[in-house]
N, C-alpha and C. Protein backbone atom coordinates (compact mmCIF):
# COMPACT_ATOMS: atom_id res chain seq x y z
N UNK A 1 141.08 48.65 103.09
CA UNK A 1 139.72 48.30 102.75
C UNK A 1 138.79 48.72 103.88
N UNK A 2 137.65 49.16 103.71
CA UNK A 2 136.65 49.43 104.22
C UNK A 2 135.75 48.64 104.31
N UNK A 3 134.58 48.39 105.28
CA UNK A 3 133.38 48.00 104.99
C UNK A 3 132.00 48.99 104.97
N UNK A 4 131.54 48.50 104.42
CA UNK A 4 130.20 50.10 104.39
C UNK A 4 129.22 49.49 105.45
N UNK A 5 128.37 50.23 106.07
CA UNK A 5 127.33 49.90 107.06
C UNK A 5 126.82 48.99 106.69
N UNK A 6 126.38 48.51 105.68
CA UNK A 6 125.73 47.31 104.72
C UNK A 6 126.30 45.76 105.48
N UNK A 7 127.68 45.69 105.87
CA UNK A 7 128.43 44.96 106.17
C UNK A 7 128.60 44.96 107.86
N UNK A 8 128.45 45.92 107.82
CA UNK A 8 128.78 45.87 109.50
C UNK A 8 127.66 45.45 110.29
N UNK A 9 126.37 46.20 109.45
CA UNK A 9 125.17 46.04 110.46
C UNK A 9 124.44 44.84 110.10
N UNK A 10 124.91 44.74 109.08
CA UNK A 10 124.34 43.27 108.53
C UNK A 10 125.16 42.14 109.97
N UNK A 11 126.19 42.15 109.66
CA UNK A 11 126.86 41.11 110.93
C UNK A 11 126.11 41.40 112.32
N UNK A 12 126.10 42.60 112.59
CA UNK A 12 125.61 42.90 113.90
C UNK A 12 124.29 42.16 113.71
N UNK A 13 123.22 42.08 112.89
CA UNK A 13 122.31 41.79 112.82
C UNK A 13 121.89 40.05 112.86
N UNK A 14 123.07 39.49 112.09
CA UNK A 14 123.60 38.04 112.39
C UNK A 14 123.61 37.62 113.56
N UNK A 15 124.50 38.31 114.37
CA UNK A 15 125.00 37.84 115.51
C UNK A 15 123.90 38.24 116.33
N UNK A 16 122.87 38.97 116.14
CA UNK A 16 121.52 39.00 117.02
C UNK A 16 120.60 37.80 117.13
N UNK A 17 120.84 37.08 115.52
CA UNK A 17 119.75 36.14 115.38
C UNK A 17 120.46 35.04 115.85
N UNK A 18 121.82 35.04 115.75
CA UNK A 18 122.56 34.12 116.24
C UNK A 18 122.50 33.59 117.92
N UNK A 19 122.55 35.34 119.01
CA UNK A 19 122.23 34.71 120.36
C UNK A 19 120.57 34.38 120.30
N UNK A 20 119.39 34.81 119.48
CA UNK A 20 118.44 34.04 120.04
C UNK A 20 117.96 33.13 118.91
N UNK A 21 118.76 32.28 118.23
CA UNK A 21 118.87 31.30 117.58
C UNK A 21 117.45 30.16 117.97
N UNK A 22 117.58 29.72 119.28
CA UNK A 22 116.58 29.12 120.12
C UNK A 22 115.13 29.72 119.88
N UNK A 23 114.94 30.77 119.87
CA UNK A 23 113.90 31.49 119.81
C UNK A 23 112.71 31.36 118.96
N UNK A 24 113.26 30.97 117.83
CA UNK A 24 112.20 31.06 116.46
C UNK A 24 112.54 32.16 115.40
N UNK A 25 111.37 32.61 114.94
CA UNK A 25 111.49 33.84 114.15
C UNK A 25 111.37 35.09 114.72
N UNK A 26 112.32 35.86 114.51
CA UNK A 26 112.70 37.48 115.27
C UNK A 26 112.23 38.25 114.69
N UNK A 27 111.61 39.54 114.83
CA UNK A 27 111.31 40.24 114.26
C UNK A 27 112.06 41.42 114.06
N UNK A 28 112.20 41.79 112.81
CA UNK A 28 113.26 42.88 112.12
C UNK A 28 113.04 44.08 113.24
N UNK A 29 112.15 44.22 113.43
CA UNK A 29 111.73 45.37 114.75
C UNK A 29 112.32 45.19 116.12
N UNK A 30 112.55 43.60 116.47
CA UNK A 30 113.46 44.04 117.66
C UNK A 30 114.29 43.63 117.45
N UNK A 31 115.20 43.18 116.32
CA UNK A 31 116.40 43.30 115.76
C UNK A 31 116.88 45.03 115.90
N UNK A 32 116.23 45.66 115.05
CA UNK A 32 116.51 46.94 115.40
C UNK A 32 116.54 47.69 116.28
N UNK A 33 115.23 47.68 117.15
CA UNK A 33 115.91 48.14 118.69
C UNK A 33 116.98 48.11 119.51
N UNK A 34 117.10 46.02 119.59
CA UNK A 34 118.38 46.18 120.27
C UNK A 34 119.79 46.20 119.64
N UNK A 35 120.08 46.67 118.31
CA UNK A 35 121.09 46.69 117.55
C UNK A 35 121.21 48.21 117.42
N UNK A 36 119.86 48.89 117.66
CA UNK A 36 120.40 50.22 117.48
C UNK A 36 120.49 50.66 116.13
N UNK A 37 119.45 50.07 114.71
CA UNK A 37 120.04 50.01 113.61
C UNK A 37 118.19 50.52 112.46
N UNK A 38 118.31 51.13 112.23
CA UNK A 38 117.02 51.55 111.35
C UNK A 38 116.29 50.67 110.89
N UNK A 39 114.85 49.46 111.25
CA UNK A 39 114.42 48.83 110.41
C UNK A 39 114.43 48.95 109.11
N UNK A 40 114.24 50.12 108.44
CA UNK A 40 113.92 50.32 106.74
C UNK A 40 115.42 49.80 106.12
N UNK A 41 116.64 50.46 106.87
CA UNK A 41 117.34 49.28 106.32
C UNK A 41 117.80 48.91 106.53
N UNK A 42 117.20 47.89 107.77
CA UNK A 42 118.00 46.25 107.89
C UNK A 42 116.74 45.57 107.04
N UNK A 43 115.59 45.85 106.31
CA UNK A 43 114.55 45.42 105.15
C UNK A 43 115.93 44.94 104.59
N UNK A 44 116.46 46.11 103.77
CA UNK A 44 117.34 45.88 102.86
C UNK A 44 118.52 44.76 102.89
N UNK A 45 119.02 44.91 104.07
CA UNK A 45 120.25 44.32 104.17
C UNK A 45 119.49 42.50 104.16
N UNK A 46 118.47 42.44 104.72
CA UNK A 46 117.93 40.97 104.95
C UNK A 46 117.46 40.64 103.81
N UNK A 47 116.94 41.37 103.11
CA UNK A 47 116.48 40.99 101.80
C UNK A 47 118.05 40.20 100.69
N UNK A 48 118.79 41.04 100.98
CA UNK A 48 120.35 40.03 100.46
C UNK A 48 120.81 38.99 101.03
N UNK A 49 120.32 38.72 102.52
CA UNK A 49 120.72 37.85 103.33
C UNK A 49 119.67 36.30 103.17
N UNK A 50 118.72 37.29 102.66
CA UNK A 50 117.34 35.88 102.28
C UNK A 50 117.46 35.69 101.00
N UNK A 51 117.96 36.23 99.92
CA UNK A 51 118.30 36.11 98.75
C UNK A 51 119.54 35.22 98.72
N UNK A 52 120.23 35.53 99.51
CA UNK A 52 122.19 34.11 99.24
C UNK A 52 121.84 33.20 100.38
N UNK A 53 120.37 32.88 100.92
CA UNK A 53 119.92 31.44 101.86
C UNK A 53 120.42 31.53 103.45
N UNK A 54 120.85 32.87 103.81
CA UNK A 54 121.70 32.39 104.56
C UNK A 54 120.65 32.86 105.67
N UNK A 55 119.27 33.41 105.51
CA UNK A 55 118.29 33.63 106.36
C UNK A 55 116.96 33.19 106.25
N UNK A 56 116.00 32.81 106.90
CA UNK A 56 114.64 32.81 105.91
C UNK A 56 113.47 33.15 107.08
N UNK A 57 112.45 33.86 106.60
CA UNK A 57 111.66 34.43 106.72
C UNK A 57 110.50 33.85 106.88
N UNK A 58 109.08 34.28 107.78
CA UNK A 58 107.80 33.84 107.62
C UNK A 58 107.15 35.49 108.27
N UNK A 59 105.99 35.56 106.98
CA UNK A 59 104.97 36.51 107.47
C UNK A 59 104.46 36.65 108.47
N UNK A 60 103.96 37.35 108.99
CA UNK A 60 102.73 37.70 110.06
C UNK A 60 103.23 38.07 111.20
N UNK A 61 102.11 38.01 112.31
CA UNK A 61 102.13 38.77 113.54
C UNK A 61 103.83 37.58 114.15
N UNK A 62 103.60 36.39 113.94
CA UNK A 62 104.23 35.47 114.94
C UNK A 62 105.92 35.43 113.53
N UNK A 63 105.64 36.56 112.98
CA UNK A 63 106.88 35.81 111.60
C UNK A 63 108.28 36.49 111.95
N UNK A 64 108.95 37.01 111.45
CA UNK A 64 110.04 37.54 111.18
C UNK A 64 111.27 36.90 110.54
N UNK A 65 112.74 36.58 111.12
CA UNK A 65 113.56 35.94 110.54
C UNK A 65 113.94 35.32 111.43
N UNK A 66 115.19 34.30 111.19
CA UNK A 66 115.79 33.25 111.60
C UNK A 66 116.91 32.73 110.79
N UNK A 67 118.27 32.29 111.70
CA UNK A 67 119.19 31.65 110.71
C UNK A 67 118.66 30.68 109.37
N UNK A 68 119.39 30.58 108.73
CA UNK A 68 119.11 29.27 107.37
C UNK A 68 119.26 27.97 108.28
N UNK A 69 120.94 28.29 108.52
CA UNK A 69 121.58 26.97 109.45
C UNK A 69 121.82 27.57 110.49
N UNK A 70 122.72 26.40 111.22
CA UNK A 70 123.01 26.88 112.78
C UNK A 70 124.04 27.49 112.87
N UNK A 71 124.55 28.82 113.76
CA UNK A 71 125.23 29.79 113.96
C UNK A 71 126.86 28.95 113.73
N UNK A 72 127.15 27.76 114.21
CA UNK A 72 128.53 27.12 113.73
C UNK A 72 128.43 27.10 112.38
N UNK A 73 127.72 26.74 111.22
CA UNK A 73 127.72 27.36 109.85
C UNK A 73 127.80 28.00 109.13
N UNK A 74 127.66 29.69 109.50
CA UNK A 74 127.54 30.43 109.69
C UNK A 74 128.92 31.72 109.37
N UNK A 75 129.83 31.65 108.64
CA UNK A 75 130.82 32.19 109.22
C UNK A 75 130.76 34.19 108.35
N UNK A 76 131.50 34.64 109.02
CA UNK A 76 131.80 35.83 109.05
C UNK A 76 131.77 36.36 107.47
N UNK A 77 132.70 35.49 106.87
CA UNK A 77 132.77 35.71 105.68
C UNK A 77 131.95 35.50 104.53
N UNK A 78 130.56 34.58 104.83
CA UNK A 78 130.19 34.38 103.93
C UNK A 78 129.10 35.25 103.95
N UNK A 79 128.91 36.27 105.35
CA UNK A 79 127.69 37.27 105.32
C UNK A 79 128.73 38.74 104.60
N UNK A 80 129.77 38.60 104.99
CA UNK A 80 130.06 39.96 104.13
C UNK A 80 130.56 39.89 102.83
N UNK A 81 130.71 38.42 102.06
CA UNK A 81 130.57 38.25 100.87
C UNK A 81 129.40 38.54 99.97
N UNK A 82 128.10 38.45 100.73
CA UNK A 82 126.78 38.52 100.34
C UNK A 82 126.28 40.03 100.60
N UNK A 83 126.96 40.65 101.32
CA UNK A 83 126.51 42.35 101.44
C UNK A 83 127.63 43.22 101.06
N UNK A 84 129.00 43.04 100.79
CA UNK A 84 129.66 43.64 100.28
C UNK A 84 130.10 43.43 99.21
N UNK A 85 129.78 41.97 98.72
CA UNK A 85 131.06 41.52 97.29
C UNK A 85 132.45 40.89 97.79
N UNK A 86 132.94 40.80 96.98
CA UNK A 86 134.09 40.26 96.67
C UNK A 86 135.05 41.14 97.90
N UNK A 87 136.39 40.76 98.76
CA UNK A 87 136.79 41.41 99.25
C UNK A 87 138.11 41.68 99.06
N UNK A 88 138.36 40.99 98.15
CA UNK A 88 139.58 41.13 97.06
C UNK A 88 140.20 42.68 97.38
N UNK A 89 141.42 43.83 97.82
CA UNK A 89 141.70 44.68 97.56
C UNK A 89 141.45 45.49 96.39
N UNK A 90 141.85 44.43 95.23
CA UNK A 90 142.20 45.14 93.77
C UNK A 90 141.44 44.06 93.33
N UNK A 91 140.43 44.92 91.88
CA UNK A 91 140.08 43.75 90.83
C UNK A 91 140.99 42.93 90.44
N UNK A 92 141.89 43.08 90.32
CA UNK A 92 142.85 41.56 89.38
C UNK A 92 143.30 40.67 90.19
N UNK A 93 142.94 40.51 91.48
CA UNK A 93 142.53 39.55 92.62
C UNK A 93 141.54 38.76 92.53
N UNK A 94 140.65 39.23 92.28
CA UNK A 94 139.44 39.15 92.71
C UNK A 94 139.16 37.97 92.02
N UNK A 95 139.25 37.03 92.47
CA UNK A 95 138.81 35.16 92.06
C UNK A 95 137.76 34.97 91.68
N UNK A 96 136.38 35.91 91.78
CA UNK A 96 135.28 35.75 91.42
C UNK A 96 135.12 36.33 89.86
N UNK A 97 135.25 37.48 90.03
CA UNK A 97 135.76 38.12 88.52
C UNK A 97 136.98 39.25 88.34
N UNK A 98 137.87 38.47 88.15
CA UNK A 98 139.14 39.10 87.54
C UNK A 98 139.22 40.07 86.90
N UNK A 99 139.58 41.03 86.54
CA UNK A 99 139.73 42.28 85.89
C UNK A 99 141.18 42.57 85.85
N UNK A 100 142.03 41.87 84.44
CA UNK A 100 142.94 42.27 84.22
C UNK A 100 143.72 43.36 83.60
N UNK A 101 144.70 43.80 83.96
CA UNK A 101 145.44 44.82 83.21
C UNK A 101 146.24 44.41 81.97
N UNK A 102 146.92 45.66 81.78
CA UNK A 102 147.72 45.51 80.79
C UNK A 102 148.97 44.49 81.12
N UNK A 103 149.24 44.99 82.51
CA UNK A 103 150.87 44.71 82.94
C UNK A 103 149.96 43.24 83.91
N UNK A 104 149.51 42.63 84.36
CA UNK A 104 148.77 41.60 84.73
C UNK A 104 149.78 40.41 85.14
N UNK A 105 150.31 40.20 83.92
CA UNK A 105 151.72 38.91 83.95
C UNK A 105 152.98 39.18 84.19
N UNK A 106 153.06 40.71 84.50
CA UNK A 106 154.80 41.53 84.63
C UNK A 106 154.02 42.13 86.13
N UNK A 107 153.26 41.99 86.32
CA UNK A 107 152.86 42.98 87.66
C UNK A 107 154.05 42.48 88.88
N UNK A 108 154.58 43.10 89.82
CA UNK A 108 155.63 42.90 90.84
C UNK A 108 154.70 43.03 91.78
N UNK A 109 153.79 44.04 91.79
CA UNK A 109 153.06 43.79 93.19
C UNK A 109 151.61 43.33 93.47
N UNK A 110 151.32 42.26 92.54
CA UNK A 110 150.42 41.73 92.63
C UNK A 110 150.12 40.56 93.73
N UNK A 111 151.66 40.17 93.72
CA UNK A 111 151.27 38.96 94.82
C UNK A 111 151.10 40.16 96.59
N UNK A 112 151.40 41.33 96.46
CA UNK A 112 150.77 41.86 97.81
C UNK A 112 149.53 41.47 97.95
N UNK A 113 149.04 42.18 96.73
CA UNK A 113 147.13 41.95 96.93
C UNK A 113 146.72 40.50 97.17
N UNK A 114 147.06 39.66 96.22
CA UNK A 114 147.04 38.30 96.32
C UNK A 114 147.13 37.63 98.23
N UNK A 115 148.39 37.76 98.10
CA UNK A 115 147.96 37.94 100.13
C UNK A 115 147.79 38.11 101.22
N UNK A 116 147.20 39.91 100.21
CA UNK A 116 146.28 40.28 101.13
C UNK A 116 144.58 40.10 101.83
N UNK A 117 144.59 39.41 100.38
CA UNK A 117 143.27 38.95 100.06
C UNK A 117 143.10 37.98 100.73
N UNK A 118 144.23 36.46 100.31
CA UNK A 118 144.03 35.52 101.50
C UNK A 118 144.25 35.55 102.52
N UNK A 119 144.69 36.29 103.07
CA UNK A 119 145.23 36.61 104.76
C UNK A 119 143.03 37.00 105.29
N UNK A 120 142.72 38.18 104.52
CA UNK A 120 141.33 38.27 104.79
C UNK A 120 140.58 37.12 104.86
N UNK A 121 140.83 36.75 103.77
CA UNK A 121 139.33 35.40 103.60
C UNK A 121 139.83 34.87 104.89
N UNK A 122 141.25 34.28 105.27
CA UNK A 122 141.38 33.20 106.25
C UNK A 122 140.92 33.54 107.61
N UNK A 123 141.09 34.80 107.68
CA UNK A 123 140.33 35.54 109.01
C UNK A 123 138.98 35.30 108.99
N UNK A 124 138.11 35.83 107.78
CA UNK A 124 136.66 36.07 108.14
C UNK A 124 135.42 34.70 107.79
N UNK A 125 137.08 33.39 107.08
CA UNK A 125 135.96 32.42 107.04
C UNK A 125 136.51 31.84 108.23
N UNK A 126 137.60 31.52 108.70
CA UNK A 126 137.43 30.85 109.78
C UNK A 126 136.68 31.28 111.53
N UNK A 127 136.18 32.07 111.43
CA UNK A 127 135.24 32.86 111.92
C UNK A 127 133.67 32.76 112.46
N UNK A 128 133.22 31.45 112.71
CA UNK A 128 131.68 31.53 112.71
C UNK A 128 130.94 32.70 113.69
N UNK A 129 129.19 32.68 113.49
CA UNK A 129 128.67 33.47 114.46
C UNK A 129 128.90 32.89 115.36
N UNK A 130 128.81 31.50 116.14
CA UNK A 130 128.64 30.51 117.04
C UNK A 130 129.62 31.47 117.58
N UNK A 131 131.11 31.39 117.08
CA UNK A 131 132.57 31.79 117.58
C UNK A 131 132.01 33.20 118.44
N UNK A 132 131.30 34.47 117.35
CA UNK A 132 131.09 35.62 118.30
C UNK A 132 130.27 35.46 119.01
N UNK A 133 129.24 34.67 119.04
CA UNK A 133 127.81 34.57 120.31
C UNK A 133 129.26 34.26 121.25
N UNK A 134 129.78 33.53 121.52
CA UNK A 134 130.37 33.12 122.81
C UNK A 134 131.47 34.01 123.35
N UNK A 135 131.64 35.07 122.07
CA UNK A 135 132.86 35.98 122.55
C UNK A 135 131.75 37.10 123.54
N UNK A 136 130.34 36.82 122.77
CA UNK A 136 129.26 38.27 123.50
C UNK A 136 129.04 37.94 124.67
N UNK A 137 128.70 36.32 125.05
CA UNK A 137 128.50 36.08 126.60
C UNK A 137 129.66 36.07 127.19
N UNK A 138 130.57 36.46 127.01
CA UNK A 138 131.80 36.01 128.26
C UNK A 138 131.39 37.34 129.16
């Protein structure tokens, strides 16, 4: 499995708002500077991130973004659930929406995917930003 930039820079972008959490509202502009990451689309990527709550926003000169909750809330998995989907290997995993086959109930190697899938989730939910802010200051 892969993640597409959508996912990666989205986290990177987390874990920005995450060390200046304290701060207030950030602006997507020096999110991007110091992430190194195109404002036009981290627009995009925040616009999914303010759409599944997990960010929120205020206009103007003094506005930008800010966590929903606090960075221990926060975990890994539930920002790349919201910018990538489901992370299921194979649709007929996929707990959110299933997509079965023919062979579905005779399948032999279904329980791979099965946990492979949970082996992921258990990684990327037990995971908060809090967890990487403190891996960034060491």
């Amino acid at each position: 499995m892969k993640l597409s930039t959508r996912g990666r820079y989205g986290l990177r972008a987390m874990l920005d708002l995450a060390l200046h959490y304290d701060d207030g509202y950030i602006s997507l502009r020096h999110i991007a500077e110091r992430q190194e990451i195109s404002e036009g689309y981290l627009e995009q990527v925040f616009a999914m991130l303010k759409k599944d709550g997990l960010v929120k926003s205020v206009r103007g000169a003094q506005g930008g973004y800010k966590l929903s909750y606090p960075p221990e809330d926060i975990t890994v998995g539930m920002i790349l659930r919201t910018l990538e989907g489901s992370l299921a290997p194979v649709e007929c995993v996929d707990g959110e929406n299933p997509s079965k086959c023919s062979r579905y109930d005779e399948c032999v190697t279904k329980f791979i995917w099965e946990k492979m899938r949970d082996s992921l989730y258990e990684v990327v939910d037990s995971i908060s930003l809090e967890d990487l802010a403190l891996k960034y200051k060491k």
